[in-house]
C-alpha atoms as a PDB file:
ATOM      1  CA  UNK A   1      15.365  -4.552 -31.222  1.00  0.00           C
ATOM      2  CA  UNK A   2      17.760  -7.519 -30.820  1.00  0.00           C
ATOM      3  CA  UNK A   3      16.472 -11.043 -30.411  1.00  0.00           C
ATOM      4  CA  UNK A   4      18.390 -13.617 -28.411  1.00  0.00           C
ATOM      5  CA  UNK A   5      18.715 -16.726 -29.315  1.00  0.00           C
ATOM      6  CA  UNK A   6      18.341 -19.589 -26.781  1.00  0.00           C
ATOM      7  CA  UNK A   7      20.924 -21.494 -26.952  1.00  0.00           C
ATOM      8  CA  UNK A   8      22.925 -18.212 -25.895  1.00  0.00           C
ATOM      9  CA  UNK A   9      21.167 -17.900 -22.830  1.00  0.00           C
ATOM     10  CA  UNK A  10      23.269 -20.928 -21.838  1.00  0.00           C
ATOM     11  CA  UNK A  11      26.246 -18.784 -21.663  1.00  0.00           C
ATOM     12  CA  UNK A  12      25.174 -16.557 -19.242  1.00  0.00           C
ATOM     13  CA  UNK A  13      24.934 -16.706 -15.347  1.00  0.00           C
ATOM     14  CA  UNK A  14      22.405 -17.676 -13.036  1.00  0.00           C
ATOM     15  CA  UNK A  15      21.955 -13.802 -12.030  1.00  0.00           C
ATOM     16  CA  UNK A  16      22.199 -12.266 -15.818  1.00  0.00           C
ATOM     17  CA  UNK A  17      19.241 -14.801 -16.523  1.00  0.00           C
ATOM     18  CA  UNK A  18      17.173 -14.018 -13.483  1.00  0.00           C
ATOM     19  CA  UNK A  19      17.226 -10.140 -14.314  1.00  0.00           C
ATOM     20  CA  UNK A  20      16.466 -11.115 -18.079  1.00  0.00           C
ATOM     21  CA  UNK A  21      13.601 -12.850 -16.564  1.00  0.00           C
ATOM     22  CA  UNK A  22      12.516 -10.321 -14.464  1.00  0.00           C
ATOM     23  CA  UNK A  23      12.933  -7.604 -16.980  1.00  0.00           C
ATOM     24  CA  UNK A  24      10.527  -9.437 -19.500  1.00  0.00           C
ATOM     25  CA  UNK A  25       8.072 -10.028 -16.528  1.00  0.00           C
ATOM     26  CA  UNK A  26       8.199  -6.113 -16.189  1.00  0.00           C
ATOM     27  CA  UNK A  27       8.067  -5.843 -19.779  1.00  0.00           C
ATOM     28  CA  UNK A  28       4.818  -7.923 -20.235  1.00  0.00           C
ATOM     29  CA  UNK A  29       3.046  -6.165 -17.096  1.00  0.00           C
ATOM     30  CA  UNK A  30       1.979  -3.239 -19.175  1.00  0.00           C
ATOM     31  CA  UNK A  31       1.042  -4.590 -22.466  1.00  0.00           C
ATOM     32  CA  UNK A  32      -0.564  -8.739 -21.950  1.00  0.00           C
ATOM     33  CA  UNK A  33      -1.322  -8.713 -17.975  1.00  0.00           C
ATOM     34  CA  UNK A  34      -2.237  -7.235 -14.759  1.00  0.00           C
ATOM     35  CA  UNK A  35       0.039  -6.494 -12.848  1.00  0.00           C
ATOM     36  CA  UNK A  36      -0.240  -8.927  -9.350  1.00  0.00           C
ATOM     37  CA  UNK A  37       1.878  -6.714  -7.424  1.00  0.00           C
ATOM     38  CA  UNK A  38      -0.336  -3.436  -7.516  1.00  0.00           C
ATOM     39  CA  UNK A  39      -3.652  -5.094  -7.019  1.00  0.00           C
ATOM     40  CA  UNK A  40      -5.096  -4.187  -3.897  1.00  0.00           C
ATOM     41  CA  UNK A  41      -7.576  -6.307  -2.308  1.00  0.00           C
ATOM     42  CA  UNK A  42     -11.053  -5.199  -1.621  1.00  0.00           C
ATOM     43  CA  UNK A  43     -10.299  -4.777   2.780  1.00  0.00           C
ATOM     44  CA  UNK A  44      -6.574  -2.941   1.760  1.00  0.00           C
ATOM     45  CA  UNK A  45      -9.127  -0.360  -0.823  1.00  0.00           C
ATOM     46  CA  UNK A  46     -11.638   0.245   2.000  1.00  0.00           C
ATOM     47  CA  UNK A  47      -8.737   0.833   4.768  1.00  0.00           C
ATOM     48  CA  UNK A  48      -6.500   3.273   2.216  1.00  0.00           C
ATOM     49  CA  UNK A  49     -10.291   4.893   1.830  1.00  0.00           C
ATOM     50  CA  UNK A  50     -10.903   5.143   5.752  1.00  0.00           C
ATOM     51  CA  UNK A  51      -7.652   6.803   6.628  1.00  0.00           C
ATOM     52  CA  UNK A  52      -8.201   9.404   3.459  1.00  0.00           C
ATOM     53  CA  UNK A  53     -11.228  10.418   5.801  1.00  0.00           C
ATOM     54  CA  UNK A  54      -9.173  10.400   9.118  1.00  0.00           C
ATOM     55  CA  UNK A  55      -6.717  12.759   7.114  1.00  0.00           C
ATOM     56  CA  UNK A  56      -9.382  14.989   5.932  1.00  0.00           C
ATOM     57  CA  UNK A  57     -10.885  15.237   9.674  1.00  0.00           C
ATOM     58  CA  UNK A  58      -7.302  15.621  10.898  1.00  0.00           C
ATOM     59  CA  UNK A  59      -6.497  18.585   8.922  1.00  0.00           C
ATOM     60  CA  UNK A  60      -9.654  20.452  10.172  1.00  0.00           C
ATOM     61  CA  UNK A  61     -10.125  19.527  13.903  1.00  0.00           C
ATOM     62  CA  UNK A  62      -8.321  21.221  16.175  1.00  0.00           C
ATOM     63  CA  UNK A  63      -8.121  18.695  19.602  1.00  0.00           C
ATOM     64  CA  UNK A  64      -7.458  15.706  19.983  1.00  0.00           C
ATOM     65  CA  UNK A  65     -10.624  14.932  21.890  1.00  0.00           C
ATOM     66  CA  UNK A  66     -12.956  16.329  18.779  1.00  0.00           C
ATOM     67  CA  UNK A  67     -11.066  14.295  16.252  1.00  0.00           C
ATOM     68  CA  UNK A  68     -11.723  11.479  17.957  1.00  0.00           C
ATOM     69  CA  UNK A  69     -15.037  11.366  18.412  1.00  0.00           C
ATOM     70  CA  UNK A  70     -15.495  12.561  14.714  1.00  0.00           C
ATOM     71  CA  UNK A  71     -13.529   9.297  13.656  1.00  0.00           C
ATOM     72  CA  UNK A  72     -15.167   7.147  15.849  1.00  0.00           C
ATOM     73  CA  UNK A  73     -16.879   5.694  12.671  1.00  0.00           C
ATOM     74  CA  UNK A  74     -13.777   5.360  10.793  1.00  0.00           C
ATOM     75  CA  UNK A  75     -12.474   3.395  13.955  1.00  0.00           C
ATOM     76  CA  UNK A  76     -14.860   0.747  14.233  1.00  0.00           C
ATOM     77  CA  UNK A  77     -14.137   0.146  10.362  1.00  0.00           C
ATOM     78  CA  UNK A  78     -10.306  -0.403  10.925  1.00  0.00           C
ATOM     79  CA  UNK A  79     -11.041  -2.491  14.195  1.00  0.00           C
ATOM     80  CA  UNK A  80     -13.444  -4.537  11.648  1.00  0.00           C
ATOM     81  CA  UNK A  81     -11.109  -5.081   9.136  1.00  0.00           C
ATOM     82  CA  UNK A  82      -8.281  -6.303  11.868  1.00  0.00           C
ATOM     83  CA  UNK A  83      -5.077  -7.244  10.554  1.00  0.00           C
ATOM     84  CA  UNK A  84      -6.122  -6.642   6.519  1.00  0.00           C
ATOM     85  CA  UNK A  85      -5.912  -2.980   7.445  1.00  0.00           C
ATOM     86  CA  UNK A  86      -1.999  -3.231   8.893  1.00  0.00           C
ATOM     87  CA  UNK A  87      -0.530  -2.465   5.381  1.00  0.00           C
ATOM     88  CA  UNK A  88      -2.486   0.510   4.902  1.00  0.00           C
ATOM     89  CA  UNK A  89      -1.735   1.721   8.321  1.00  0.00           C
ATOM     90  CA  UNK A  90       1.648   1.216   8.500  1.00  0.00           C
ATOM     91  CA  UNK A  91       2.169   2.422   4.742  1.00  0.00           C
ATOM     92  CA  UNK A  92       0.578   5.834   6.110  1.00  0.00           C
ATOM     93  CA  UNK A  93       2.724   6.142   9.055  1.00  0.00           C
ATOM     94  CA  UNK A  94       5.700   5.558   7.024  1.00  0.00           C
ATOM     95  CA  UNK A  95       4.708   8.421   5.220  1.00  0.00           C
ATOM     96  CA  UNK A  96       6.764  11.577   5.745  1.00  0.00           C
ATOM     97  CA  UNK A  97       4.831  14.591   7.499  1.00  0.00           C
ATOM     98  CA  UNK A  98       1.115  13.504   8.390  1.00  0.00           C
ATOM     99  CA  UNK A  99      -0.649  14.821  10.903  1.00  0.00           C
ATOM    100  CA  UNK A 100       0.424  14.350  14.325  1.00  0.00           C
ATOM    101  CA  UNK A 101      -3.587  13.629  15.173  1.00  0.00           C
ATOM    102  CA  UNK A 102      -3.285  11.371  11.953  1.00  0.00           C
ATOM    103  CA  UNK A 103       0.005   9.708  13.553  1.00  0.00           C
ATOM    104  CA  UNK A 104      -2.097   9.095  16.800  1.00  0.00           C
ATOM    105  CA  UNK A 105      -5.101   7.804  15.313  1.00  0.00           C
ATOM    106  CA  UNK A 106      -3.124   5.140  13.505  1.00  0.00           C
ATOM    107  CA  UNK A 107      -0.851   4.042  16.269  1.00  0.00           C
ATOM    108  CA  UNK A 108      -4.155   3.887  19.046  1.00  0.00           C
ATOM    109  CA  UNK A 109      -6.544   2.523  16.296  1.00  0.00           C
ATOM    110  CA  UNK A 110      -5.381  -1.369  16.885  1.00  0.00           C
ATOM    111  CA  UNK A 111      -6.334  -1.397  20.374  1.00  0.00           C
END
């Protein structure tokens, strides 16, 4: 592996030294820290855990009326958690295929 020296880092531009920075950030993520970017708090867990539930009870009802009052549980959670549970919501409806109940659910589950 080659080392650079410091005083070469002078010769190089303000962009080759912010990806050099941001390489050995990446770098040091896996082997002497956490890394900040993938921790999830403990509300973002709880809401990617609620609408694994609403997916599962998706799949098997078969109207709209029965899936909602099976997730009616699952409802008051996301209402709970208020806007701590938007990334997890919109992360599943950017996600390609669900559920058109699923789909529902998430866009009606704000109000």
């Amino acid at each position: 592996m080659e080392t650079i020296e410091y005083k070469k880092l002078g010769t190089l531009s303000t962009g080759k030294k912010a990806r050099l920075i941001l390489c050995l950030v990446l770098l040091c993520q896996g082997h002497f820290c956490e890394n900040p970017l993938a921790a999830e708090t403990k509300e973002e867990e709880l809401a990617r855990s609620v609408l694994a539930q609403v997916e599962k009870a998706a799949q098997k009802t078969k109207s709209l009326e029965s899936f909602g009052k099976e997730t009616f549980p699952q409802s008051m959670t996301i209402l709970d958690l208020g806007e701590l549970a938007l990334p997890a919501l919109l992360s599943k409806l950017n996600e390609p295929n669900p559920d058109w109940k699923l789909r529902y659910w998430i866009v009606d589950a704000p109000r």
